[in-house]
Protein backbone atom coordinates (compact mmCIF):
# COMPACT_ATOMS: atom_id res chain seq x y z
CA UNK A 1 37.50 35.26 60.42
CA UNK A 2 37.28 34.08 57.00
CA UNK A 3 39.85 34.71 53.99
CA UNK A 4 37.72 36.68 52.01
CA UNK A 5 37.19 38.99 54.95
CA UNK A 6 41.11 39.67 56.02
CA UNK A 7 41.20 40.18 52.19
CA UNK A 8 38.70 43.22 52.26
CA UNK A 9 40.52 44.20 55.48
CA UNK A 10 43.50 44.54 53.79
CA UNK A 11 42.14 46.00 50.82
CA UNK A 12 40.77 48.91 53.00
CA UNK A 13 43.78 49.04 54.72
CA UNK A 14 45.79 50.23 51.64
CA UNK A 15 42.93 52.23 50.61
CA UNK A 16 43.19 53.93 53.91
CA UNK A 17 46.96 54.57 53.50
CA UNK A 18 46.87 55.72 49.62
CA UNK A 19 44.40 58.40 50.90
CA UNK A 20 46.67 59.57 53.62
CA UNK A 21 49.83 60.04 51.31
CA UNK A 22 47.60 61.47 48.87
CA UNK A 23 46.54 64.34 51.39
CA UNK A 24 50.10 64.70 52.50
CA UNK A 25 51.05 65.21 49.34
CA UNK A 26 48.57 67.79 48.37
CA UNK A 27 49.55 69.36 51.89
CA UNK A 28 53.15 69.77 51.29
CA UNK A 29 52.41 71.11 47.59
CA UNK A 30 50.37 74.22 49.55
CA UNK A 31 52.36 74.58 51.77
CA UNK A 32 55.35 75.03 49.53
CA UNK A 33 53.08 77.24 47.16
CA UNK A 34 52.10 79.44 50.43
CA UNK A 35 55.72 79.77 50.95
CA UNK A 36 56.72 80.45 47.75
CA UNK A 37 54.16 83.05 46.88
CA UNK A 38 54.78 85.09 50.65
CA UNK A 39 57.48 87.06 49.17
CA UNK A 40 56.60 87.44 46.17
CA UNK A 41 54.64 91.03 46.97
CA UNK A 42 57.67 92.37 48.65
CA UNK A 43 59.96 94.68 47.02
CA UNK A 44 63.47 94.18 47.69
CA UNK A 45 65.28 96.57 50.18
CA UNK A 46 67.74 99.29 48.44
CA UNK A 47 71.10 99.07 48.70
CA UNK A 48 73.60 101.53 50.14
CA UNK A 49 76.45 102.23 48.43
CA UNK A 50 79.77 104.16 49.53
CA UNK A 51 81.37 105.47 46.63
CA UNK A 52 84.93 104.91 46.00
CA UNK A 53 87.62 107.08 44.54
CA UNK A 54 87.45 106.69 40.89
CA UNK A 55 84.02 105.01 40.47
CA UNK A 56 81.16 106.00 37.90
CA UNK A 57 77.56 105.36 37.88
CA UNK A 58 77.84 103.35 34.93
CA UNK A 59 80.23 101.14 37.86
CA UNK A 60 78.04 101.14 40.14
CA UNK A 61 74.99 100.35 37.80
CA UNK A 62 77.07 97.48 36.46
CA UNK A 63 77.92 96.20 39.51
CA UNK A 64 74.39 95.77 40.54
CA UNK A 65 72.55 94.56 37.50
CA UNK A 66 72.50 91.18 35.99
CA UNK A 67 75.30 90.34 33.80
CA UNK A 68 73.04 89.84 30.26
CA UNK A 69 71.19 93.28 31.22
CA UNK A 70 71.86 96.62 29.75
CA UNK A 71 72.86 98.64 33.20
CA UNK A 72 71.35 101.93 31.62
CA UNK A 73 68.24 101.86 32.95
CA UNK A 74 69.78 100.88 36.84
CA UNK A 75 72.06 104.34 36.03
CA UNK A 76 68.82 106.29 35.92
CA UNK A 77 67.40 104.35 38.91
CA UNK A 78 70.13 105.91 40.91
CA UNK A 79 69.86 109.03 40.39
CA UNK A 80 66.59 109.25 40.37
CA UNK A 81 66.44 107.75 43.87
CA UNK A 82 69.69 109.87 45.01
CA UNK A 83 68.43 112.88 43.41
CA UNK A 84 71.27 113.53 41.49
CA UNK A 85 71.23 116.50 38.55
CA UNK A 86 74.11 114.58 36.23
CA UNK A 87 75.95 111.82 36.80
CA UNK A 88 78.98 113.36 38.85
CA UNK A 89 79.56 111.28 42.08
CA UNK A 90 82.35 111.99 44.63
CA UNK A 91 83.92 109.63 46.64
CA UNK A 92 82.58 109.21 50.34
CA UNK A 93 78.96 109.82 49.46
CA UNK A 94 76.71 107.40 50.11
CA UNK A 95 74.17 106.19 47.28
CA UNK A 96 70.86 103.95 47.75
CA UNK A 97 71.40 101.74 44.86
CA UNK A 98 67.39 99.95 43.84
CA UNK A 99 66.84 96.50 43.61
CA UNK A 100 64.47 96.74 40.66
């Protein structure tokens, strides 16, 4: 074997490997795109809540929304899904407090 033909050997040799990491790179970037895009359809699961003596929607609300969000919207959310007429709550009932 001459030295210009282990050079070519070589050369193919790296080409070989630089096309493998290549597709095991684009590989890994699906696959963490496939995983990263399953849940994205799936609406988070309610929340129940027990309510304790002297909380308030606006509490509860607060408690469950992000801290640089206005929780007004979240007190609507939970009466709507509690069916609630005002916003009086006793303590010992149970409220499904939304995700979203």
């Amino acid at each position: 074997m001459d030295y210009a033909h282990k050079i070519h050997r070589r050369r193919e040799a790296g080409r070989y490997r630089r096309r493998r990491l290549g597709a095991l790179l684009v590989a890994a970037i699906l696959a963490l795109a496939f995983h990263a895009a399953g849940g994205a359809g799936a609406d988070p699961e309610p929340v129940t809540y027990t309510v304790a003596p002297g909380d308030t929607l606006w509490d509860i609300a607060a408690a469950n929304t992000a801290a640089w969000d206005d929780p007004r919207p979240k007190v609507e959310l939970i009466r709507q899904a509690n069916d609630l007429s005002g916003s009086t709550i006793r303590p010992g009932m149970q409220l499904e407090v939304p995700a979203a």
